[in-house]
Protein backbone atom coordinates (compact mmCIF):
# COMPACT_ATOMS: atom_id res chain seq x y z
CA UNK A 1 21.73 -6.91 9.91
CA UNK A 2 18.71 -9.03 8.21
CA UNK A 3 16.85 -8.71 11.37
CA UNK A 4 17.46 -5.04 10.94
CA UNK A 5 16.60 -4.98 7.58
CA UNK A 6 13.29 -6.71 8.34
CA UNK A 7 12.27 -4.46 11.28
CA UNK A 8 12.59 -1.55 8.80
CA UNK A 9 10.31 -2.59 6.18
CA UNK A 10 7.75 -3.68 8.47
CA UNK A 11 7.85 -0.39 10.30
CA UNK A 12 7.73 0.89 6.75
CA UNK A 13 4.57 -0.97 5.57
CA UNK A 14 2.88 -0.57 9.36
CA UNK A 15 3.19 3.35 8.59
CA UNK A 16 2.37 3.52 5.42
CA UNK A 17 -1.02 1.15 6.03
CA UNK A 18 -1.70 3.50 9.27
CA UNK A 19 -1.46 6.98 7.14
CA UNK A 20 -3.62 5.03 4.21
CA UNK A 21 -6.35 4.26 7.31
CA UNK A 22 -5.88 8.12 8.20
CA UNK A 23 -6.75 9.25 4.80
CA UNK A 24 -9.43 6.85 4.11
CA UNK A 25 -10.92 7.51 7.65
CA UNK A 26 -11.10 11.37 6.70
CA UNK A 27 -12.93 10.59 3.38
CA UNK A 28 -15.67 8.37 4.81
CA UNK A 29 -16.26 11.39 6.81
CA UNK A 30 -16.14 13.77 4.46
CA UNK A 31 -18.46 11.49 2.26
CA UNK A 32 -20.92 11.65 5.96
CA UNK A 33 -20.72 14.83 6.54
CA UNK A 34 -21.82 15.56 2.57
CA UNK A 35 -24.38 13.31 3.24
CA UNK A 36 -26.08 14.79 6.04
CA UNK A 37 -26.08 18.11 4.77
CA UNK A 38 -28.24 16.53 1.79
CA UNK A 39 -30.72 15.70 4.54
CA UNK A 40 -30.61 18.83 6.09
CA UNK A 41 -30.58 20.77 3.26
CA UNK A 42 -27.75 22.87 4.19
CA UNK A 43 -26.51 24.98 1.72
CA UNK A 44 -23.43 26.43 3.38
CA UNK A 45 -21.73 22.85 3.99
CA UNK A 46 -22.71 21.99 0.60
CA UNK A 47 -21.29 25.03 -0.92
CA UNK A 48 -17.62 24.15 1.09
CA UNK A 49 -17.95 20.54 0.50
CA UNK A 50 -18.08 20.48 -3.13
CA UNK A 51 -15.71 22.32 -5.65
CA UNK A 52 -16.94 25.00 -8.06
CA UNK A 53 -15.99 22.61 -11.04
CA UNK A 54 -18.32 20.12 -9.91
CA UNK A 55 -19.97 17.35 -12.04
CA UNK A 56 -22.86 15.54 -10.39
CA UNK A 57 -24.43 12.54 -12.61
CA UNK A 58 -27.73 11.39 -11.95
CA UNK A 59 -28.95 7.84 -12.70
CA UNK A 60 -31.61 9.37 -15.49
CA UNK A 61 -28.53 10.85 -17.27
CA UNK A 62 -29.44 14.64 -15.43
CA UNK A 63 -25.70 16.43 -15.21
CA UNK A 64 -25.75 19.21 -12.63
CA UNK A 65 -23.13 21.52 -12.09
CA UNK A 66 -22.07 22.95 -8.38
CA UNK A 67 -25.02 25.58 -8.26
CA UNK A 68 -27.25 23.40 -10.19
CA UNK A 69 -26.72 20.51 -7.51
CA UNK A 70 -26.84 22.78 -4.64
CA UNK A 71 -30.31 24.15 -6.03
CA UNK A 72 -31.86 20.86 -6.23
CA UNK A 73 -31.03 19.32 -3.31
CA UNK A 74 -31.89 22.66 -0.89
CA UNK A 75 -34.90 23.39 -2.87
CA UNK A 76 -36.10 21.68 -5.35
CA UNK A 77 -39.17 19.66 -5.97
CA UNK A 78 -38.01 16.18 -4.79
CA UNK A 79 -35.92 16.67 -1.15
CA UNK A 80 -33.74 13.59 0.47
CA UNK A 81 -35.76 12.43 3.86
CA UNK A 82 -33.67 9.76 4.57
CA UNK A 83 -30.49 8.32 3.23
CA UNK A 84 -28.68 5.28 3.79
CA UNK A 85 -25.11 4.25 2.60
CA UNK A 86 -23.77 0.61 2.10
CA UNK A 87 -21.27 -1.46 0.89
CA UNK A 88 -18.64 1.84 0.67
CA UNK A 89 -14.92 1.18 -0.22
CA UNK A 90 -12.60 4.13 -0.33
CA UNK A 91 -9.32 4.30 -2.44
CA UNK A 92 -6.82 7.49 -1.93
CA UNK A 93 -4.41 8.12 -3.62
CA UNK A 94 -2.74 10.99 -3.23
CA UNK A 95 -4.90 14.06 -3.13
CA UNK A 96 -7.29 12.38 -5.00
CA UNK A 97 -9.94 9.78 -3.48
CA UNK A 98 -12.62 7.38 -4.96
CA UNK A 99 -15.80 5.95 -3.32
CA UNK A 100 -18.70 3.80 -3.93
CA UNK A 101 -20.88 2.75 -2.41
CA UNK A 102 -24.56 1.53 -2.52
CA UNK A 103 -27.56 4.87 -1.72
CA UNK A 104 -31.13 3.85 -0.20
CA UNK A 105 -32.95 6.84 0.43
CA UNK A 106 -36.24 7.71 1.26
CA UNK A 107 -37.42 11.02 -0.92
CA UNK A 108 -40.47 13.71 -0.83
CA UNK A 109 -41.63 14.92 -4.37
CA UNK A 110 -44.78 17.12 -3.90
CA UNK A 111 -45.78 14.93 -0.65
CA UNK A 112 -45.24 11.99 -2.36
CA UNK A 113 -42.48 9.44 -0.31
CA UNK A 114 -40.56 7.41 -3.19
CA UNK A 115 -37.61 4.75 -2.43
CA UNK A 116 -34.33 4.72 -4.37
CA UNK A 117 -31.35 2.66 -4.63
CA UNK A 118 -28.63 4.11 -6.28
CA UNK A 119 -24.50 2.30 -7.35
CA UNK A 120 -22.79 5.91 -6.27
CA UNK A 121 -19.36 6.83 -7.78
CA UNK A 122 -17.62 9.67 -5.67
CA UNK A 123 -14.44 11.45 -6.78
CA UNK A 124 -13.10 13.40 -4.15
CA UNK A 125 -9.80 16.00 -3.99
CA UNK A 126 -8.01 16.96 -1.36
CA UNK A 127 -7.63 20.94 -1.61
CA UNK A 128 -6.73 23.39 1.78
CA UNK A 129 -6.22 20.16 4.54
CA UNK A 130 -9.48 19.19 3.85
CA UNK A 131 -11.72 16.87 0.78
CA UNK A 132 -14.09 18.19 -1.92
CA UNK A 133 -16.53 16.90 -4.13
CA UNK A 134 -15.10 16.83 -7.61
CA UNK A 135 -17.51 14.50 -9.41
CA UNK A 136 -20.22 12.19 -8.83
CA UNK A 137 -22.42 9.18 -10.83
CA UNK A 138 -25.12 7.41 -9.71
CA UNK A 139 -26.39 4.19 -12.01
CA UNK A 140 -29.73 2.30 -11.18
């Protein structure tokens, strides 16, 4: 019966660790897939990728909302070249996920290439099978 017992919980703790993988696994893609459309400028996966209630925190204390952000990133005056994520941990919970992770991008403002490197705080939902942008802070 202990041997029993035993088998249980670790088939328990095995499935529960494998779903937790699952979930994370879908949010580090999510969190790629937002990322590339910031490269590419594409509006449309930008627009499904983020929720209408979004909050997007610059480092220079900027707060964009869901339009706002989509705007600036698809055509405004400084555009993401090149970006570069680092050091990313995910947490889920639930529907709800965090990530951070470190951002090193390459940028064009009016021809000008500039460097950043950004401490990004992502707060992501999980809405209709699949993850949306909620919130976001970057810190210098």
């Amino acid at each position: 019966m202990k041997n029993l017992s035993k088998l249980l919980l670790l088939l328990l703790v095995v499935n529960v660790a494998f779903a937790q993988s699952k979930s994370q696994r879908s949010v580090e893609e999510s969190v790629t897939r937002l990322t590339n459309a910031m490269v590419a400028y594409d509006t449309q996966t930008l627009g499904k990728m983020t929720s209408p209630l979004l909050t997007y925190g610059h480092s220079n204390g900027v707060i964009e909302n869901q339009a706002e952000f989509i705007q600036n990133i698809t055509k405004g005056n400084t555009i993401f070249t090149e970006i570069t994520l680092s050091d990313q941990w995910v947490r889920v919970s639930g529907k709800t996920a965090t990530v951070r992770h470190t951002l090193d991008a390459k940028t064009s403002t009016n021809g000008l290439i500039n460097t950043i490197k950004l401490k990004v705080l992502l707060v992501w939902g999980k809405q209709k099978g699949g993850w949306i942008l909620l919130a976001r802070q970057a810190v210098k």
